[in-house]
C-alpha atoms as a PDB file:
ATOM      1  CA  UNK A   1     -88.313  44.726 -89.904  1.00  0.00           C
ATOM      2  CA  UNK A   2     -89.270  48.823 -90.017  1.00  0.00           C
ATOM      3  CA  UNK A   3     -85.587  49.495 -88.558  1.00  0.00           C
ATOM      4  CA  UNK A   4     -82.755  48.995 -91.023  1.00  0.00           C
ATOM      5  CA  UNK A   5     -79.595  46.859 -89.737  1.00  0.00           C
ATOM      6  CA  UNK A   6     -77.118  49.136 -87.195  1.00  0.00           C
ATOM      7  CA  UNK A   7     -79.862  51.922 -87.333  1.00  0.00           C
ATOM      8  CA  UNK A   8     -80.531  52.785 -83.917  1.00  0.00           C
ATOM      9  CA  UNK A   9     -78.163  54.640 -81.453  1.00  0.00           C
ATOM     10  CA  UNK A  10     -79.844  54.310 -78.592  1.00  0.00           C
ATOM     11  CA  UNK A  11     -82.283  51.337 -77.457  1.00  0.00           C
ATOM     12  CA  UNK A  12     -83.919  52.665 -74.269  1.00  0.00           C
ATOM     13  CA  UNK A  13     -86.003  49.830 -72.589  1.00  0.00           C
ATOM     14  CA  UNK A  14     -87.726  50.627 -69.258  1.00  0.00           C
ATOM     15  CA  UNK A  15     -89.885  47.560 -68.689  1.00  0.00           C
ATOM     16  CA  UNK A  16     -92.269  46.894 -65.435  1.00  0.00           C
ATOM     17  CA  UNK A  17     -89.984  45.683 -62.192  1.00  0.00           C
ATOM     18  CA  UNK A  18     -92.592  42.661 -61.031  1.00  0.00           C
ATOM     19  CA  UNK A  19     -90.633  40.205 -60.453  1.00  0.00           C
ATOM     20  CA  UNK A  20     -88.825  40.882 -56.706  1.00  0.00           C
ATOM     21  CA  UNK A  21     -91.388  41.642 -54.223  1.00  0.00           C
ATOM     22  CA  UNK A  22     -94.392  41.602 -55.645  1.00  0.00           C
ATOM     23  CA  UNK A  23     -96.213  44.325 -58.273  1.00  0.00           C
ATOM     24  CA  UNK A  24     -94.863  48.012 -58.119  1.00  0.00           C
ATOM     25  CA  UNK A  25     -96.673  50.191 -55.789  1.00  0.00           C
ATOM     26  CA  UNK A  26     -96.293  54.100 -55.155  1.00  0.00           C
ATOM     27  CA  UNK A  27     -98.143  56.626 -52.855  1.00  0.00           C
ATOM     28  CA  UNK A  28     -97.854  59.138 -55.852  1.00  0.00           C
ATOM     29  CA  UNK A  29     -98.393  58.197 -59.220  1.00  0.00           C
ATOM     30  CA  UNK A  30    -101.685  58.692 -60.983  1.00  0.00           C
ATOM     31  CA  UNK A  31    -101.580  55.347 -62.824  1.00  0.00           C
ATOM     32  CA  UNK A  32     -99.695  51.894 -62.109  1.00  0.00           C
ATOM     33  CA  UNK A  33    -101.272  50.274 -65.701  1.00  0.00           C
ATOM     34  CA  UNK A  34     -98.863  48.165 -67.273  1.00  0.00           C
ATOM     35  CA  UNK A  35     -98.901  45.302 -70.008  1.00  0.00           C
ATOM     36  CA  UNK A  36     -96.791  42.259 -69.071  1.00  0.00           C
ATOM     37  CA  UNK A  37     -97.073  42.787 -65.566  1.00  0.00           C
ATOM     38  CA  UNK A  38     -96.459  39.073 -64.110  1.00  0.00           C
ATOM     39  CA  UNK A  39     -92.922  37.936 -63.733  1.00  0.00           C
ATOM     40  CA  UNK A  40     -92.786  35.411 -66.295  1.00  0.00           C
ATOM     41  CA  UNK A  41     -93.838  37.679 -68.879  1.00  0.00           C
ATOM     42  CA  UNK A  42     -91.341  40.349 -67.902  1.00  0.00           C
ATOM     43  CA  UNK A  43     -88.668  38.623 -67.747  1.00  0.00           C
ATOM     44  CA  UNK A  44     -89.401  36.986 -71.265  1.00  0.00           C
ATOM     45  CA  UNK A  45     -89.721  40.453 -72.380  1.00  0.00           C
ATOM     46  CA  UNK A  46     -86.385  41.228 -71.462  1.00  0.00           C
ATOM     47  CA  UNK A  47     -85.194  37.936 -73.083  1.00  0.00           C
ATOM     48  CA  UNK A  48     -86.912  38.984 -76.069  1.00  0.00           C
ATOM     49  CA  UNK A  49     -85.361  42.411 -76.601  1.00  0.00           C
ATOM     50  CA  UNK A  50     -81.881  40.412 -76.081  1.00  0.00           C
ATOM     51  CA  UNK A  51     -82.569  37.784 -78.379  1.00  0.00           C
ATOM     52  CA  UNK A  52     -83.427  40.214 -81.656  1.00  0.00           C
ATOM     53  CA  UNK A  53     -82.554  43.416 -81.186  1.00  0.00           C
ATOM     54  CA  UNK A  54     -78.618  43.512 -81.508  1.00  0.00           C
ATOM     55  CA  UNK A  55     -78.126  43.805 -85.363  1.00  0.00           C
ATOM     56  CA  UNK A  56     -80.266  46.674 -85.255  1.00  0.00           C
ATOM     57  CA  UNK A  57     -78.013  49.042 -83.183  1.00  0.00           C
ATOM     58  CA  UNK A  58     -75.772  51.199 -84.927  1.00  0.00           C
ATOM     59  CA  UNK A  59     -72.436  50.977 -84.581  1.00  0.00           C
ATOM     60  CA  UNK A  60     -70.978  51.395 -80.958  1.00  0.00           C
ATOM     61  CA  UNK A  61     -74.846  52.054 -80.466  1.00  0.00           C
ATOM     62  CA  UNK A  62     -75.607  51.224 -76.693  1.00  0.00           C
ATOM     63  CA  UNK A  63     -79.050  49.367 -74.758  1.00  0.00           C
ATOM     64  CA  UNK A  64     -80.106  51.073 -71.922  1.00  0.00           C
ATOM     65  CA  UNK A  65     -81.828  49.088 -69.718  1.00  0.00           C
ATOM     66  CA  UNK A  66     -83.803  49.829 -66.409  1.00  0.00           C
ATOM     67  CA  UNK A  67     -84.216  47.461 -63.581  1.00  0.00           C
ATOM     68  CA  UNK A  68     -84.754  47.427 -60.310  1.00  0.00           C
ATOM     69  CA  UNK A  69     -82.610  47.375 -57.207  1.00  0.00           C
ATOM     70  CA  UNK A  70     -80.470  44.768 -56.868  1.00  0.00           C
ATOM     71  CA  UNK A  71     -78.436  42.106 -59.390  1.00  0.00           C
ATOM     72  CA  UNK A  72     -79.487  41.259 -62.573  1.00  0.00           C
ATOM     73  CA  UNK A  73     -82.119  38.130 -62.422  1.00  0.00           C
ATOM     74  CA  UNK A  74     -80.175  35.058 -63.484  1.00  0.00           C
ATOM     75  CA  UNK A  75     -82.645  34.545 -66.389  1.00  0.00           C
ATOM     76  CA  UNK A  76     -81.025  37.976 -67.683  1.00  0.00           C
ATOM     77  CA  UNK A  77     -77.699  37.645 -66.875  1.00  0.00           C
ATOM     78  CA  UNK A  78     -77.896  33.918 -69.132  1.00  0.00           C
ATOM     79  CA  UNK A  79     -79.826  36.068 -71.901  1.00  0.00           C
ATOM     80  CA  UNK A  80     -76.882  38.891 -71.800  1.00  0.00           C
ATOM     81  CA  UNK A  81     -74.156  35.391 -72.194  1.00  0.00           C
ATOM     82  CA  UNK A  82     -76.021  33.714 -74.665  1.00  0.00           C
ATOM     83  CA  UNK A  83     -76.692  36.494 -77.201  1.00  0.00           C
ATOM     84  CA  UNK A  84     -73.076  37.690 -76.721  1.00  0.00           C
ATOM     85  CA  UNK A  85     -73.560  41.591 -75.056  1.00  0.00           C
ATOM     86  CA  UNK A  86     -71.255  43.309 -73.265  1.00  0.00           C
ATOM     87  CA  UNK A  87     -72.621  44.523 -70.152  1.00  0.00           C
ATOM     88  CA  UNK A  88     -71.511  47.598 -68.538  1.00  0.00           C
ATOM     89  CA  UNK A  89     -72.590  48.512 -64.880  1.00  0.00           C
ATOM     90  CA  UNK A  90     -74.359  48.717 -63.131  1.00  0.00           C
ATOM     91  CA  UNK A  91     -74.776  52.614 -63.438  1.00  0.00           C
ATOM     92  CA  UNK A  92     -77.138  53.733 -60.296  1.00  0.00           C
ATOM     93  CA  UNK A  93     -79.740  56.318 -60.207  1.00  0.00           C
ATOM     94  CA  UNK A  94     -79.803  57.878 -56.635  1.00  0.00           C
ATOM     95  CA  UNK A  95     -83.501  59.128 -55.987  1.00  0.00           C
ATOM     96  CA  UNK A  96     -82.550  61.570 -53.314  1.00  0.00           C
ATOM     97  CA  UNK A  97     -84.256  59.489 -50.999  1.00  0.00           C
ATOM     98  CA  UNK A  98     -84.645  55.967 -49.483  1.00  0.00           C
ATOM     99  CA  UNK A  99     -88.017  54.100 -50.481  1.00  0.00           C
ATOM    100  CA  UNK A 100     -90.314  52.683 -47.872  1.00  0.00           C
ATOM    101  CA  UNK A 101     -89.744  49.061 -48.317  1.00  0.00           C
ATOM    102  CA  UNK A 102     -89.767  46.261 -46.138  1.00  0.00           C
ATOM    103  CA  UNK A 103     -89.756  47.970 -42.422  1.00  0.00           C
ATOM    104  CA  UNK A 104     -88.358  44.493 -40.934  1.00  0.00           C
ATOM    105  CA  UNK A 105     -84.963  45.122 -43.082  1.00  0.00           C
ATOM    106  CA  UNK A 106     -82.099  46.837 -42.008  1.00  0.00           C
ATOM    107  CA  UNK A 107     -81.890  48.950 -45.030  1.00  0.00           C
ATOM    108  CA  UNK A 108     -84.022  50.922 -47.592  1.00  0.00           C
ATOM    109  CA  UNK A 109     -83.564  50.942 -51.371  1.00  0.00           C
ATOM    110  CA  UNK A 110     -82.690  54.962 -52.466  1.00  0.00           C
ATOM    111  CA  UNK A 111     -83.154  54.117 -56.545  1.00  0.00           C
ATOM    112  CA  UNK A 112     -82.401  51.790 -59.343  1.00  0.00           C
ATOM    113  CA  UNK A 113     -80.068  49.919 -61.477  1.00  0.00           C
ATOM    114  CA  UNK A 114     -79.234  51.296 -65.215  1.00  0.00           C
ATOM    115  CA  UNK A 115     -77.424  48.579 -66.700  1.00  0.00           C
ATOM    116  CA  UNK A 116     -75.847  49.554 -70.490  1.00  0.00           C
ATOM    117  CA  UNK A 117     -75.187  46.682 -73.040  1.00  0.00           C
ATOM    118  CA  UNK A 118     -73.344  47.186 -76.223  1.00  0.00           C
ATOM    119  CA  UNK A 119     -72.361  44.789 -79.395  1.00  0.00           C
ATOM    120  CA  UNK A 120     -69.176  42.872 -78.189  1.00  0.00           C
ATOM    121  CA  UNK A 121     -65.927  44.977 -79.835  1.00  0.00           C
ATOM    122  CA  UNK A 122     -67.538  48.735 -79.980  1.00  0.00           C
ATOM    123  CA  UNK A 123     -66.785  50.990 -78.224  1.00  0.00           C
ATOM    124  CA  UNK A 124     -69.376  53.051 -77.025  1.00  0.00           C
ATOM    125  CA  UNK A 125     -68.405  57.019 -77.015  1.00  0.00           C
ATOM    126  CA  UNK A 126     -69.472  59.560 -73.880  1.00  0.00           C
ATOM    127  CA  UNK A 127     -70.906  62.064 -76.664  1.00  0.00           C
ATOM    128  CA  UNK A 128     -71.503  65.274 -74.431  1.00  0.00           C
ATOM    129  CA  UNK A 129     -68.640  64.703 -72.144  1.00  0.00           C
ATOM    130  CA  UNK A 130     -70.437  65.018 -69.407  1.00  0.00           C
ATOM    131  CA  UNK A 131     -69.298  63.433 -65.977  1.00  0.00           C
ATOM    132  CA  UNK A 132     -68.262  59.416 -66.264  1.00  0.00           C
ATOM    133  CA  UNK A 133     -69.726  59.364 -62.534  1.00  0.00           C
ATOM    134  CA  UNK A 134     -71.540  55.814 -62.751  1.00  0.00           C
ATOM    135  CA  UNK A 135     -74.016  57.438 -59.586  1.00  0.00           C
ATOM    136  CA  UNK A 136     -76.696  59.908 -61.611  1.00  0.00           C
ATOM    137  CA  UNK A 137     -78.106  61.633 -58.925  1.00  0.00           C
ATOM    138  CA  UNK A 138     -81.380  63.079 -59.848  1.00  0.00           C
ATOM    139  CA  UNK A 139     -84.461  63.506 -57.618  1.00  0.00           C
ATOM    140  CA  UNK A 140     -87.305  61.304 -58.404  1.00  0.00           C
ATOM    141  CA  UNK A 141     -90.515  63.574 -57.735  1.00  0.00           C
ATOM    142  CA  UNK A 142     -91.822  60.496 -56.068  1.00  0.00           C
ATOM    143  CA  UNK A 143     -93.824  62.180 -53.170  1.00  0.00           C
ATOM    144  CA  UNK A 144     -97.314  61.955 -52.073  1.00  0.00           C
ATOM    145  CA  UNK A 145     -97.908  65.829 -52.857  1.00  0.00           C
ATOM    146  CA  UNK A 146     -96.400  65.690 -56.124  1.00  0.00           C
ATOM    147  CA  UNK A 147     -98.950  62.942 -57.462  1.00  0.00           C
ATOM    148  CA  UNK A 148    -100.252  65.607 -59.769  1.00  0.00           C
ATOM    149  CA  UNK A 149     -97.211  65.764 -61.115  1.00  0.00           C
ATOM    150  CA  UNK A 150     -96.099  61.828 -61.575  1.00  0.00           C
ATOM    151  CA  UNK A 151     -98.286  60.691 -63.966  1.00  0.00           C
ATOM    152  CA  UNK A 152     -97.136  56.597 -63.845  1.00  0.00           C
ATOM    153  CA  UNK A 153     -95.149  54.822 -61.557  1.00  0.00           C
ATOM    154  CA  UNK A 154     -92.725  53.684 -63.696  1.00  0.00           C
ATOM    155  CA  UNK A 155     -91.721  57.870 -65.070  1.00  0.00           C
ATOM    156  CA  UNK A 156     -88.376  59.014 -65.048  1.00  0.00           C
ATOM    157  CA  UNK A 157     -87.286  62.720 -64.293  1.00  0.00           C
ATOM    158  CA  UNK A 158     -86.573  64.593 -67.402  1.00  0.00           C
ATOM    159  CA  UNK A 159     -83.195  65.847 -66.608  1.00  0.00           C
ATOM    160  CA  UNK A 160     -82.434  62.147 -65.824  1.00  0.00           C
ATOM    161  CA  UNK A 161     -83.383  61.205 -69.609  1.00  0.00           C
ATOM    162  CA  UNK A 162     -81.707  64.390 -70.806  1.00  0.00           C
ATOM    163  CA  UNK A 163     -78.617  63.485 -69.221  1.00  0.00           C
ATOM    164  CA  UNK A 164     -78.659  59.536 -70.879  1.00  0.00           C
ATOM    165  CA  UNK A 165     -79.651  61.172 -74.304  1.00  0.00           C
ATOM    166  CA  UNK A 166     -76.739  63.453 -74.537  1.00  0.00           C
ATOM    167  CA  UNK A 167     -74.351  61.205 -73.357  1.00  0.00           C
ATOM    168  CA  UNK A 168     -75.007  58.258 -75.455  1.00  0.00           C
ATOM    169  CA  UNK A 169     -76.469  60.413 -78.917  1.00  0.00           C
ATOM    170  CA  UNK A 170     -75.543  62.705 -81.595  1.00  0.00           C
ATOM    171  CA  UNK A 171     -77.873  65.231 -82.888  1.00  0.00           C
ATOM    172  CA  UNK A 172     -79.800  63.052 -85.534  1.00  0.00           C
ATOM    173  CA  UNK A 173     -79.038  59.175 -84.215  1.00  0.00           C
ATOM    174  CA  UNK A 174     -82.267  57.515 -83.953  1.00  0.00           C
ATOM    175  CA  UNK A 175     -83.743  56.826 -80.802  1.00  0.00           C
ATOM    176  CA  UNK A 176     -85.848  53.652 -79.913  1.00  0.00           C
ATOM    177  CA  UNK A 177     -87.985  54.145 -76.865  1.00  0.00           C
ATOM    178  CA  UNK A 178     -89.556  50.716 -76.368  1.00  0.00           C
ATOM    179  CA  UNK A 179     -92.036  50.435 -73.377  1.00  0.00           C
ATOM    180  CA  UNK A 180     -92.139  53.853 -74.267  1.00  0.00           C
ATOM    181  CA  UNK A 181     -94.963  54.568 -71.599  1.00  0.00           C
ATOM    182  CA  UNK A 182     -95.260  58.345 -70.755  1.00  0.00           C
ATOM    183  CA  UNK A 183     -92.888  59.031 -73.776  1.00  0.00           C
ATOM    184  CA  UNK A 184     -90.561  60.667 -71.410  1.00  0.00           C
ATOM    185  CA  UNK A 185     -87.180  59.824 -73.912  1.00  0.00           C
ATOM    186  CA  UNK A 186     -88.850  60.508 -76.901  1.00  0.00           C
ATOM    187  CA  UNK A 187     -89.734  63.564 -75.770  1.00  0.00           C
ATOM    188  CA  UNK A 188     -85.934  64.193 -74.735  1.00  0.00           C
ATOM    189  CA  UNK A 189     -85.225  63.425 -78.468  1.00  0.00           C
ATOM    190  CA  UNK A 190     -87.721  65.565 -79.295  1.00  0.00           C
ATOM    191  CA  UNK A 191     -86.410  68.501 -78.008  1.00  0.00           C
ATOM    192  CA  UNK A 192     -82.498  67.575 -78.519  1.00  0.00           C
ATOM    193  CA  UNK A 193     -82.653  67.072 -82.254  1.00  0.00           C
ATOM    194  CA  UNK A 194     -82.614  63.274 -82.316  1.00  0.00           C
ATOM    195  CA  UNK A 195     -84.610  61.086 -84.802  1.00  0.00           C
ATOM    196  CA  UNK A 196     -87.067  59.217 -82.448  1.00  0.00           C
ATOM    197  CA  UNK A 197     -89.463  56.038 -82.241  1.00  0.00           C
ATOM    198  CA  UNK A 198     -92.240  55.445 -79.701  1.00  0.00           C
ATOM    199  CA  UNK A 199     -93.425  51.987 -78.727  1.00  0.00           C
ATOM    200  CA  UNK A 200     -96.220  51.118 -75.877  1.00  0.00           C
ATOM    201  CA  UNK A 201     -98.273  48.223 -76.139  1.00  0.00           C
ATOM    202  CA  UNK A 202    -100.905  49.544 -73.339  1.00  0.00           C
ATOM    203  CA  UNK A 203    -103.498  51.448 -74.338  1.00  0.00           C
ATOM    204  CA  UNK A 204    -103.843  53.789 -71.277  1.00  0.00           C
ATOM    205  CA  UNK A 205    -100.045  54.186 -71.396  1.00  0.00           C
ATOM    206  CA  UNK A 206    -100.250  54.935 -75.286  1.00  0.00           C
ATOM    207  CA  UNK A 207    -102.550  57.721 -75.161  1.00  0.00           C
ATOM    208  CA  UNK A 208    -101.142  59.636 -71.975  1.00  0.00           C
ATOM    209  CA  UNK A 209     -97.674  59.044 -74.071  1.00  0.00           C
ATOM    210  CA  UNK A 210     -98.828  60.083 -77.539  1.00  0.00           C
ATOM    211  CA  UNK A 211    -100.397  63.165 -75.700  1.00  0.00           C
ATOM    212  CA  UNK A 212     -96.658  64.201 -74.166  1.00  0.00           C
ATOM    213  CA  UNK A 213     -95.177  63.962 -77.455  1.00  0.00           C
ATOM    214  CA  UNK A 214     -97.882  65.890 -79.641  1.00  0.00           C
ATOM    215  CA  UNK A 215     -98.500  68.227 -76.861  1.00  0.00           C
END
């Protein structure tokens, strides 16, 4: 109820990836905390975000929305069908290099899936012109001797966020970073000149956030 109707230009949700093999594990991060970290209650999460958040995008305002390698879990896909998005994607983000994964498997997973939504009938605009390339090929910083430098497994590169915020905003659209954890987009509005709200629910998450943003 805090966000007037077609309000927000950008909805960026990066929620935890627990449901295909197992919890989220890295050799470099500092911190793995996470609220909703089962399957069921990530995927409802998702559901949820579907379900109530579409009259408060502005108009050809977009939902990015991060998820792991691979299609979209059915429960999703249903979600994106029953609450009438359009779905665009999926747009891949190429870490640079392949993670370990399961040795017995032929191949190796080398990032994730970006998958944009919009309201059915917009028309979402490229607002920097920047390249319509739908690989974004930024390096990940996921390596054992850079764990002083990943704070939480789920972080994002900041040219990566840069490069979403420019494309999908105008300086002043309002910026929703739900799961908000490290505050890494608000942070890009921050400095870009966008309007901004930050949302984490865990507490550990909150206050290494909070301390990005008022740094």
């Amino acid at each position: 109820p805090l966000f007037p109707d077609r309000s927000i230009s950008l909805l960026h949700i990066d929620p935890p990836y627990v449901y295909r093999g197992g919890v989220y594990s890295s050799r470099s991060a500092l911190s793995l905390a996470c609220d909703n970290a089962d399957p069921v209650a990530a995927i409802q999460m998702v559901i949820d975000l579907l379900r109530d958040w579409q009259p408060k995008l502005a108009v050809n305002g977009v939902v990015n929305l991060w998820q792991p390698w691979g299609l979209l879990a059915a429960e999703i896909v249903d979600a994106v069908s029953q609450y009438n998005w359009e779905l665009w994607g999926p747009i891949i983000w190429d870490k640079g290099r392949p993670q370990p994964g399961d040795f017995a498997t032929p191949y190796s997973t080398q990032g994730e899936m970006l998958w944009m939504l919009s309201r059915k009938g917009d028309a979402p605009a490229n607002c920097d012109g920047s390249s319509r390339e739908s690989i974004l090929r930024f390096s990940s910083g996921e390596f054992p001797s850079a764990a002083d430098r990943q704070t939480h497994a789920f972080e994002k590169p900041e040219a990566l966020l840069r490069h979403l915020l420019l494309k999908h905003t105008c300086e002043g659209d309002l910026v929703f970073d739900a799961c908000g954890c490290t505050g890494g987009m608000s942070v890009a509005a921050i400095n870009h000149g966008r309007d901004w709200v930050y949302a984490e629910s865990n507490e550990e998450n909150h206050h290494i956030g909070a301390g990005n943003i008022f740094r």
